[in-house]
Protein backbone atom coordinates (compact mmCIF):
# COMPACT_ATOMS: atom_id res chain seq x y z
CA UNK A 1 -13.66 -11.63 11.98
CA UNK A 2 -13.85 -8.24 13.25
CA UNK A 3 -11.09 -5.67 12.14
CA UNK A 4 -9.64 -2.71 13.51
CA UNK A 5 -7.16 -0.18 12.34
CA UNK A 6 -4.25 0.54 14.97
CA UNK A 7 -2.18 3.73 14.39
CA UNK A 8 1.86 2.30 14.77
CA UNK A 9 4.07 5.00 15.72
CA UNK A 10 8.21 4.16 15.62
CA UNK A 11 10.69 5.92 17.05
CA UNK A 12 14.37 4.90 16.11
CA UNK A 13 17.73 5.30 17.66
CA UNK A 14 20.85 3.45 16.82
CA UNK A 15 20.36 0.60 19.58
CA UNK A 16 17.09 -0.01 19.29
CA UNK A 17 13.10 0.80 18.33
CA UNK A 18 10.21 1.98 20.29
CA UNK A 19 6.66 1.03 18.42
CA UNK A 20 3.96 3.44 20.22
CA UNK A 21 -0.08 2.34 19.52
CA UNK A 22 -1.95 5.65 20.68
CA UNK A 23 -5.16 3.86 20.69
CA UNK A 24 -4.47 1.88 23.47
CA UNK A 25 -1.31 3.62 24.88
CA UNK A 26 1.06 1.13 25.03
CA UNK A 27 4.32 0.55 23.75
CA UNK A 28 6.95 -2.08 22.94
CA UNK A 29 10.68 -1.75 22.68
CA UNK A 30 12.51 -4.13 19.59
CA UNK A 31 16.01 -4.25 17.88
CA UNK A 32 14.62 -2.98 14.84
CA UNK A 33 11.14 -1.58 13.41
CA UNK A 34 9.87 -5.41 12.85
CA UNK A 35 10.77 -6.48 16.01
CA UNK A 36 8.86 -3.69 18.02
CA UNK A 37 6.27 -4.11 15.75
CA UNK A 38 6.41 -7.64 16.86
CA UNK A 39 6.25 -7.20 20.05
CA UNK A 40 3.65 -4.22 20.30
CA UNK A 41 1.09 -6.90 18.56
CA UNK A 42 1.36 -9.13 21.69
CA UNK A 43 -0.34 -6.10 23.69
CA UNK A 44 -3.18 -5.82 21.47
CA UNK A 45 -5.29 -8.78 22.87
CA UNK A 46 -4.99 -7.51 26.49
CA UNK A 47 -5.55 -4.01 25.70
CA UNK A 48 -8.12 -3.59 23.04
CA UNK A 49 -11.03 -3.99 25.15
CA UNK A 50 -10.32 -1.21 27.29
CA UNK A 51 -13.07 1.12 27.93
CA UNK A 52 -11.27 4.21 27.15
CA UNK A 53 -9.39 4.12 24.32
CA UNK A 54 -8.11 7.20 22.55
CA UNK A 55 -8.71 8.82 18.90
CA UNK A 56 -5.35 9.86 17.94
CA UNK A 57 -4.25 11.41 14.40
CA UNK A 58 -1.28 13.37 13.10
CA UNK A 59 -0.90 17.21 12.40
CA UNK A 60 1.47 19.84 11.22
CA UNK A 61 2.94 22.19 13.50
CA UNK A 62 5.37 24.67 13.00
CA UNK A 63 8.14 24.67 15.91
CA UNK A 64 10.89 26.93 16.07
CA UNK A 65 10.59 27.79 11.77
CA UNK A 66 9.96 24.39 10.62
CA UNK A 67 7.26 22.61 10.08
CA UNK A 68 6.73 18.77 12.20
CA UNK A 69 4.09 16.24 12.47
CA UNK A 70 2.70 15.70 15.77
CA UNK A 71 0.39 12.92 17.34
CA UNK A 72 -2.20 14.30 18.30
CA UNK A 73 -4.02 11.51 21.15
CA UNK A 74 -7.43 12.52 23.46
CA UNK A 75 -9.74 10.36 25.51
CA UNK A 76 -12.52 11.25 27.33
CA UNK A 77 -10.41 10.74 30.86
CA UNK A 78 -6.82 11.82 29.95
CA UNK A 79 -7.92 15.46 27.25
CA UNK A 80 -5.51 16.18 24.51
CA UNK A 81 -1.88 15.35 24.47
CA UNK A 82 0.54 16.70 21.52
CA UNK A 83 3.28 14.45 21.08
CA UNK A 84 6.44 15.58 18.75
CA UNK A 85 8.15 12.89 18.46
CA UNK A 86 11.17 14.52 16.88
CA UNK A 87 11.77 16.10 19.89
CA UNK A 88 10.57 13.29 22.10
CA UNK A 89 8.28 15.97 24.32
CA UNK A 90 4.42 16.97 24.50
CA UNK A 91 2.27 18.79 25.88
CA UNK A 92 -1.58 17.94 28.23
CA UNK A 93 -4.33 20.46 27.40
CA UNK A 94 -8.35 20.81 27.53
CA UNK A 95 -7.94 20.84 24.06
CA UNK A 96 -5.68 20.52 20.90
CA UNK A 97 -4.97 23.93 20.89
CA UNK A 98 -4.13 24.10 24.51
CA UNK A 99 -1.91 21.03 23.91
CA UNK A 100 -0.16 22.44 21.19
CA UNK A 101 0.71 25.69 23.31
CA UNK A 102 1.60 23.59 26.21
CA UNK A 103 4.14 21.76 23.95
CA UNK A 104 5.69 24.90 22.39
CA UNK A 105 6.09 26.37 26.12
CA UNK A 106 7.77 22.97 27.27
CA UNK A 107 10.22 23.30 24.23
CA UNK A 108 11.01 26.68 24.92
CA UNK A 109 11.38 25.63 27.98
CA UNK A 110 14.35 23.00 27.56
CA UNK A 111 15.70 25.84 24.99
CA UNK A 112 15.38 23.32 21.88
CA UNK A 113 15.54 25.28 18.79
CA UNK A 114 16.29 21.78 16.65
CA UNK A 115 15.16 18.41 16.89
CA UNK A 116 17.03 15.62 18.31
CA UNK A 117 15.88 12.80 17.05
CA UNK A 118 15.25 12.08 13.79
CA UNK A 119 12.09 11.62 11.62
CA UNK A 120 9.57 9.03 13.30
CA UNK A 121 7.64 6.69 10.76
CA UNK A 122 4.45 5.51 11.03
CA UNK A 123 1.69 2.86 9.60
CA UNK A 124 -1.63 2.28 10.05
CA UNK A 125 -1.85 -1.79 10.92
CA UNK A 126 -5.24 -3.72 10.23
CA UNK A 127 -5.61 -6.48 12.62
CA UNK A 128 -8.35 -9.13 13.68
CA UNK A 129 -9.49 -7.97 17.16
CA UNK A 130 -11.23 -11.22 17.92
CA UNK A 131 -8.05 -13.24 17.76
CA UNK A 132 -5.88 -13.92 20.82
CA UNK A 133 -2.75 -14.34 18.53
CA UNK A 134 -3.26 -10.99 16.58
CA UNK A 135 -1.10 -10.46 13.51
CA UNK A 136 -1.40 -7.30 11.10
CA UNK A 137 -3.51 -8.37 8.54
CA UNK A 138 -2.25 -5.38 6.02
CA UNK A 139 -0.37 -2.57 6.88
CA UNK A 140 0.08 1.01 5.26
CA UNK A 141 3.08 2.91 5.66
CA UNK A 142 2.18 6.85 6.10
């Protein structure tokens, strides 16, 4: 059994759930956080063997006073993206710290000086990559 740790990003409204996996870029919509989570397993199988598949961590960044975490995703093809998901923008650079700017100036941009979404969670989900019916094997909330 070969395992593999998948970065699960949520993002929560009051209708519904988005579960995010950087790694392979994909995403699945649910009622609730199990329910995405659910259905964001199902794209594992057909995704996982991609050739380029992206590193992706989180950072603190400091946007308009306050501090945030931001996903931080790169690939060989695609660069750097920062992601705030409080805000539900990001920015494309050569690097992180061209990504980061890029962010800031598309925020100042739309004139946000406050999020408007609120906190996204995340987990880190170990799964068996050789199964075709992949479950989380254990999951860590972050």
């Amino acid at each position: 059994m070969k395992k593999i740790n998948l970065l699960f990003l949520y993002e929560q409204n009051n209708e519904n759930c988005c579960c995010y996996i950087p790694t392979i870029r994909q995403s699945a919509m649910g009622m609730d956080i199990e329910d995405a989570k659910f259905n964001a397993l199902e794209l594992v199988p057909a995704n996982l063997d991609e050739s380029d598949l992206c590193d992706a961590h989180f950072e603190r960044m400091e946007v308009a006073g306050k501090q945030y975490d931001v996903l931080i995703e790169s690939s060989e093809n695609d660069g750097v993206i920062c992601y705030l998901p409080n805000f539900r923008l990001g920015g494309i650079g050569r690097d992180v710290k061209e990504a980061k700017e890029n962010a800031l100036k598309i925020i100042d941009l739309q004139n946000n000086q406050k999020p408007f979404y609120k906190d996204a969670t995340f987990e880190i989900v170990t799964v068996d990559s050789c199964s075709p019916a992949i479950s989380p094997i254990n999951s860590y909330n972050a």
